[in-house]
Protein backbone atom coordinates (compact mmCIF):
# COMPACT_ATOMS: atom_id res chain seq x y z
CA UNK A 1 0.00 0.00 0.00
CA UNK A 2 1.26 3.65 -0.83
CA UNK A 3 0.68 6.97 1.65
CA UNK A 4 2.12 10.42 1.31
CA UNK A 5 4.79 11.29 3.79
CA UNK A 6 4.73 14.65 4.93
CA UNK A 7 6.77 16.38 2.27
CA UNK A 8 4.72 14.69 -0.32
CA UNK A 9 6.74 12.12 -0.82
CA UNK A 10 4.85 8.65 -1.97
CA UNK A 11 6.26 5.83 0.41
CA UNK A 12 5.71 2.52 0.06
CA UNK A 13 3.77 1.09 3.87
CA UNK A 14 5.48 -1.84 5.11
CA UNK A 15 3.36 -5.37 6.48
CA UNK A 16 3.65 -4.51 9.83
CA UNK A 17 2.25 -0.75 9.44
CA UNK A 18 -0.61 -2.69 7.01
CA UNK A 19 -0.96 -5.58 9.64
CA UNK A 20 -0.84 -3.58 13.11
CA UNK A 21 -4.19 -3.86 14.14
CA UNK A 22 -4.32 -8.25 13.86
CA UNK A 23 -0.70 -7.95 15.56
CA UNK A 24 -2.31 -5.85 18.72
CA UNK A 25 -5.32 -8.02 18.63
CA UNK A 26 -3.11 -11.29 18.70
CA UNK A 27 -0.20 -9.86 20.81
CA UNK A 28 -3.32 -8.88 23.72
CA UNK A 29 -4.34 -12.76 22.96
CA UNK A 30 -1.09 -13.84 23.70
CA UNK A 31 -0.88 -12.38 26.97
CA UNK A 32 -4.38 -13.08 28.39
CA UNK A 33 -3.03 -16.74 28.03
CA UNK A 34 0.48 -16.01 29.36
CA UNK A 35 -1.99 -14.21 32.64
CA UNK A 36 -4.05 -17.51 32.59
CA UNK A 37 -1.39 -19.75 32.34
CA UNK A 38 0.87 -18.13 35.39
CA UNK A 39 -2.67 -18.18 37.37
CA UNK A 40 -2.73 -21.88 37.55
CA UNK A 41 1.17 -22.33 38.10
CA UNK A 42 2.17 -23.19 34.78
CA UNK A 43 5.27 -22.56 33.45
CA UNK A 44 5.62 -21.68 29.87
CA UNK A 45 7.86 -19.83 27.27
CA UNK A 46 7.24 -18.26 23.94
CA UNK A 47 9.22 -19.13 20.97
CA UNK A 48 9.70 -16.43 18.68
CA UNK A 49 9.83 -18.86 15.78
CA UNK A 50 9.96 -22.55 14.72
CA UNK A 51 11.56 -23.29 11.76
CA UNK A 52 12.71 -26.97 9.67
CA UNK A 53 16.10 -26.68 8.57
CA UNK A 54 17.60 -29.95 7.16
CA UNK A 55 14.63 -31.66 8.23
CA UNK A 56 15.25 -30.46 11.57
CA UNK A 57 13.39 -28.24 14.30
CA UNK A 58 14.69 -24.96 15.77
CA UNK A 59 13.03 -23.30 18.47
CA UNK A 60 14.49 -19.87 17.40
CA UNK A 61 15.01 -17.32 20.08
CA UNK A 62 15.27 -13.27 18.21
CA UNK A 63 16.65 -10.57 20.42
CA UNK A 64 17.32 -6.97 18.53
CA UNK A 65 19.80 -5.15 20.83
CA UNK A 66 22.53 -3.34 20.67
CA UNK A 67 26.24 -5.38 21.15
CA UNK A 68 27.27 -5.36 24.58
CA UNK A 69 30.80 -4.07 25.02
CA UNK A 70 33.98 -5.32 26.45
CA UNK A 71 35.41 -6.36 28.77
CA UNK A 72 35.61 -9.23 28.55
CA UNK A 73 34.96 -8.94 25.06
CA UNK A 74 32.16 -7.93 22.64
CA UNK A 75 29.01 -10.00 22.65
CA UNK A 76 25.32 -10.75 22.63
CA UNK A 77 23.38 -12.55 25.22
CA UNK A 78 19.90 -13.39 26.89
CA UNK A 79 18.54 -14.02 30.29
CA UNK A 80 19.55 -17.95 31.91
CA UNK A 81 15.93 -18.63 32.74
CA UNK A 82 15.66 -18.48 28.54
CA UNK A 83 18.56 -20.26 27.93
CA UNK A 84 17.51 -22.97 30.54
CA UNK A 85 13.86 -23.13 29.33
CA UNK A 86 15.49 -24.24 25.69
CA UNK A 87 17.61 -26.40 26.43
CA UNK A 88 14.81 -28.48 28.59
CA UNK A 89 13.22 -27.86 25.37
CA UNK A 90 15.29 -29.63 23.51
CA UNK A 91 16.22 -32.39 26.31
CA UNK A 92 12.50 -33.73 26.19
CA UNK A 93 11.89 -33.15 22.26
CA UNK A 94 15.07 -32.72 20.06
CA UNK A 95 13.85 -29.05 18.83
CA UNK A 96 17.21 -27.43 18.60
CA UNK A 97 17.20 -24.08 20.61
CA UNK A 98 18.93 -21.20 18.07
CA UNK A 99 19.48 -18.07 18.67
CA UNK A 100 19.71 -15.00 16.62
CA UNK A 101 20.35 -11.67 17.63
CA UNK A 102 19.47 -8.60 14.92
CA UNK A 103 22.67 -6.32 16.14
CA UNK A 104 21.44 -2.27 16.45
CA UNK A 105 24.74 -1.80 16.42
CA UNK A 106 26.37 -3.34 13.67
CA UNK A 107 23.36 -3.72 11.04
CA UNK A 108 24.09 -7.46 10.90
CA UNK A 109 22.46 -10.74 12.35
CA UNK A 110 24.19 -12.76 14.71
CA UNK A 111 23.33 -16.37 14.94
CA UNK A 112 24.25 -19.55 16.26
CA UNK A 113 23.07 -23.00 17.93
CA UNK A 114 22.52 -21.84 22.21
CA UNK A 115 23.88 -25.64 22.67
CA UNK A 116 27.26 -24.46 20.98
CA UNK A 117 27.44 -21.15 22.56
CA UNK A 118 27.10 -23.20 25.59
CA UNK A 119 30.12 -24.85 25.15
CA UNK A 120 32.22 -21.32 24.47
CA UNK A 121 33.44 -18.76 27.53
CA UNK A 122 30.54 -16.86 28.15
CA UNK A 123 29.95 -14.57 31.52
CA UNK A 124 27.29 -13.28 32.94
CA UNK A 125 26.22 -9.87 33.66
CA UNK A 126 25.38 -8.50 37.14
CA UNK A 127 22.33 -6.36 37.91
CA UNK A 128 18.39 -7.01 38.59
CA UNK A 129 18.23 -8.32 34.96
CA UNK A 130 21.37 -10.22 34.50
CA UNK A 131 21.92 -11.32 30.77
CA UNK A 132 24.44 -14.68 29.94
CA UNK A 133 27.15 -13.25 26.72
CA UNK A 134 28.55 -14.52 24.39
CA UNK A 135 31.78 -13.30 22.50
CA UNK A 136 30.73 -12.38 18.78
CA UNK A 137 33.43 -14.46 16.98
CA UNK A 138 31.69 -17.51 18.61
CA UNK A 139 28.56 -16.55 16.37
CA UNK A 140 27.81 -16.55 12.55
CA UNK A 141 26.74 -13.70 11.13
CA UNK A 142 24.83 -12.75 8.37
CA UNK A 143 24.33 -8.88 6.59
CA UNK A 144 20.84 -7.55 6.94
CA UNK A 145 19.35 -6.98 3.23
């Protein structure tokens, strides 16, 4: 769909401009059954996306952030309680837990397989939200188009 920007201008409207009413509809959804849920004590997590790769399921996990900044070294990271929840995940089904991170920062995407990073020398932030990173050459990364 086309508008007119303020300088007259015809722009092009992206999906999610054209789609934003369903996505506030289903997003309030969403979290009457995350309130329901934690009601009756049970736990849950959202997956951002499933996908089949090599006739294979990924539980993908997307974070856009900016990079977080030595020291240690540069990096990307989530909360444990995410990490955790995926790797159960995977324990009890085989859905590989992947994460990708959409860098502010650098314009790029981030990605790899949380079992690998798992393996690497991560740390773990301090604070009231503290966030597990990981050092960006243990990623691959892929240019935004």
């Amino acid at each position: 769909m086309k508008q007119i920007n303020i300088f007259g201008e015809i722009e092009e409207k992206t999906w999610f401009e054209d789609n934003l009413k369903q996505i506030k509809i289903g997003l309030e959804g969403e979290s009457q059954i995350r309130a329901m849920l934690s009601k009756k004590n049970i736990r849950f997590m959202q997956a951002d996306l499933i996908f089949n790769y090599n006739d294979q399921y990924y539980c993908g996990e997307v974070k856009t952030q900016e990079k977080y900044l030595a020291p240690p070294f540069d990096g990307h990271g989530l909360a444990m309680w995410q990490i955790t929840a995926r790797l159960n995940l995977y324990n009890k089904t085989g859905i590989i837990p992947y994460l990708f991170v959409r860098c502010l920062t650098d314009n790029v995407v981030y990605h790899q397989d949380l079992r690998e990073l798992m393996k690497t020398n991560y740390f773990q932030t301090k604070g009231s939200s503290p966030r597990v990173i990981f050092n960006l050459n243990d990623f691959k990364k892929t240019t935004i188009e």
